[in-house]
Protein backbone atom coordinates (compact mmCIF):
# COMPACT_ATOMS: atom_id res chain seq x y z
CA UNK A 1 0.81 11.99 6.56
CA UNK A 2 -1.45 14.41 8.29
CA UNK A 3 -3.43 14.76 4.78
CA UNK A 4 -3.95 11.25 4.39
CA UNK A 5 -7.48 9.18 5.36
CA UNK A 6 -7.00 7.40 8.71
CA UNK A 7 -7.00 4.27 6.39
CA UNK A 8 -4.45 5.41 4.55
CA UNK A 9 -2.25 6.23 7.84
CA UNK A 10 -3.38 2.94 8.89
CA UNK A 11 -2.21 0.90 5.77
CA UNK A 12 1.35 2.71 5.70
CA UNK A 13 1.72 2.30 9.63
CA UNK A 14 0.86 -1.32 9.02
CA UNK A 15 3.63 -1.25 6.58
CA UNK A 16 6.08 0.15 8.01
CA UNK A 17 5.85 -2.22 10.80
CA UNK A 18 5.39 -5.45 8.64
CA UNK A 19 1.92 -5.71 10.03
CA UNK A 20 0.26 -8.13 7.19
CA UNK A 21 -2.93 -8.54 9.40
CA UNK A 22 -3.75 -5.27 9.91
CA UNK A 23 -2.67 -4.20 6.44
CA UNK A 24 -5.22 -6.82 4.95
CA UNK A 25 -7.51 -4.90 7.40
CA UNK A 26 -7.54 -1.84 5.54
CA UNK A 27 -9.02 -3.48 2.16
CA UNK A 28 -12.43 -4.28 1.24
CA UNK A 29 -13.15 -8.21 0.96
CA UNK A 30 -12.88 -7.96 -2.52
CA UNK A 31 -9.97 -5.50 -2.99
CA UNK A 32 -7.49 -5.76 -5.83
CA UNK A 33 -3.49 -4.54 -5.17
CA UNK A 34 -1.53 -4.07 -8.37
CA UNK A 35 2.66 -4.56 -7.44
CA UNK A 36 5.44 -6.02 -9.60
CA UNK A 37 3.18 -6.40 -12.72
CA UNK A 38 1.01 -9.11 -10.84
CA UNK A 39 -2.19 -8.45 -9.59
CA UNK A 40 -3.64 -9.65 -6.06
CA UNK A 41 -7.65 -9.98 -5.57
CA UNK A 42 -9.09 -10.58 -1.94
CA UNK A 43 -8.25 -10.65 1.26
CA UNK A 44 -6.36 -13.73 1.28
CA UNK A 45 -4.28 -13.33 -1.82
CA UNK A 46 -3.54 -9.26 -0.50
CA UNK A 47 -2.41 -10.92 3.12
CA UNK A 48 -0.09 -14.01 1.05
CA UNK A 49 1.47 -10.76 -1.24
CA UNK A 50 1.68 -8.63 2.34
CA UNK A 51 3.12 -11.31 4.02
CA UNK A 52 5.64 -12.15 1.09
CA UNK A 53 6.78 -8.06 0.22
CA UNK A 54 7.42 -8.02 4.28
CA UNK A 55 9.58 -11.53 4.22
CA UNK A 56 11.68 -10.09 0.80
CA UNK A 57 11.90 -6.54 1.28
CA UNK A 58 11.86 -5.33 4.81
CA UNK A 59 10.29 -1.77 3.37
CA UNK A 60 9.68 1.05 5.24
CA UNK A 61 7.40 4.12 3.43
CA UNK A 62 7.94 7.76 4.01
CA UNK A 63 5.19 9.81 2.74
CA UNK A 64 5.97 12.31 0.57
CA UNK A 65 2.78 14.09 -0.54
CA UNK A 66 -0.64 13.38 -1.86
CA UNK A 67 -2.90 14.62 -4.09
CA UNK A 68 -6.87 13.69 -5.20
CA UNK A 69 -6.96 12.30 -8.45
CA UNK A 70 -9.88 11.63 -11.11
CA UNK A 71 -9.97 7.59 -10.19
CA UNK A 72 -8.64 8.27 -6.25
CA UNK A 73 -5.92 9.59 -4.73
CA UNK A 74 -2.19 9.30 -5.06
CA UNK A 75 0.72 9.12 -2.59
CA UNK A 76 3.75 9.80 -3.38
CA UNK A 77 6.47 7.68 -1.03
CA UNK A 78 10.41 7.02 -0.79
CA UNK A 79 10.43 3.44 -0.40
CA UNK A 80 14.07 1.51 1.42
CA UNK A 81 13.97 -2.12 1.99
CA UNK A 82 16.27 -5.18 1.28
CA UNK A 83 16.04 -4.35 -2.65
CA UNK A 84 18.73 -2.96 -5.76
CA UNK A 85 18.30 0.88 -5.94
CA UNK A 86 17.03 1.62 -2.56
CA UNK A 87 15.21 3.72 -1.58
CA UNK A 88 12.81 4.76 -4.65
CA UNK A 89 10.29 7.18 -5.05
CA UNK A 90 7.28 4.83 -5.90
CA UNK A 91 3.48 6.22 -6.47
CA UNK A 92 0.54 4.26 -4.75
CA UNK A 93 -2.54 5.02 -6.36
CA UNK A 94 -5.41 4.29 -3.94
CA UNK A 95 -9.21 3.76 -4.81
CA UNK A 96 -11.46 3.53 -1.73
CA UNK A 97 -14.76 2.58 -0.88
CA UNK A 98 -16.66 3.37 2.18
CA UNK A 99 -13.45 4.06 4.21
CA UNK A 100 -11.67 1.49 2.92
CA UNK A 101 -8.91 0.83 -0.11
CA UNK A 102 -10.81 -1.29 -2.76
CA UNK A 103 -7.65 -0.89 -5.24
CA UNK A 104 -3.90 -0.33 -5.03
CA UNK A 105 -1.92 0.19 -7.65
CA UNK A 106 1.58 0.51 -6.99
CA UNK A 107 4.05 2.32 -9.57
């Protein structure tokens, strides 16, 4: 993770951890976070998903690489939790704004 912004390290410690308050932290007020074909817009809606993936899925994130992109950057994670399949390999594309994530996409 040693490529990754600080909020980037922060948001996947925060994760790892089940730490919906200072995951919510990491995104701008008006933030959106893309996950399970349902989108998530603001700070309250990203802490009630947060708070909800944490309950279901228990997940824990190992970073796997990154790499700039065009519209952000992308990190590449295995991803176990409470969930069929696990662990996956799941891409996170991130879009921040002034050191923080204004958009998560999650694929």
């Amino acid at each position: 993770m040693k490529n990754l912004p600080p909020v980037l390290i922060k948001y996947f410690d925060a994760a790892n951890t089940q730490d919906a308050q200072t995951c919510v932290g990491c995104f701008t007020t008006d933030a959106i976070v893309k996950d399970e074909n349902t989108e998530h817009t603001g700070h309250k809606n990203i802490a009630a998903w947060s708070r909800t993936v944490n309950e279901k899925y228990k997940c824990k994130h190992i970073v796997q690489g990154c790499a700039h992109a065009d519209d952000g950057m992308h990190v590449t994670a295995q991803v176990s939790g409470t969930f069929p399949g696990s662990p996956i390999t799941l891409t996170f594309r991130f879009v921040l704004q002034d050191d923080k994530i204004s958009m998560l996409e999650i694929v």
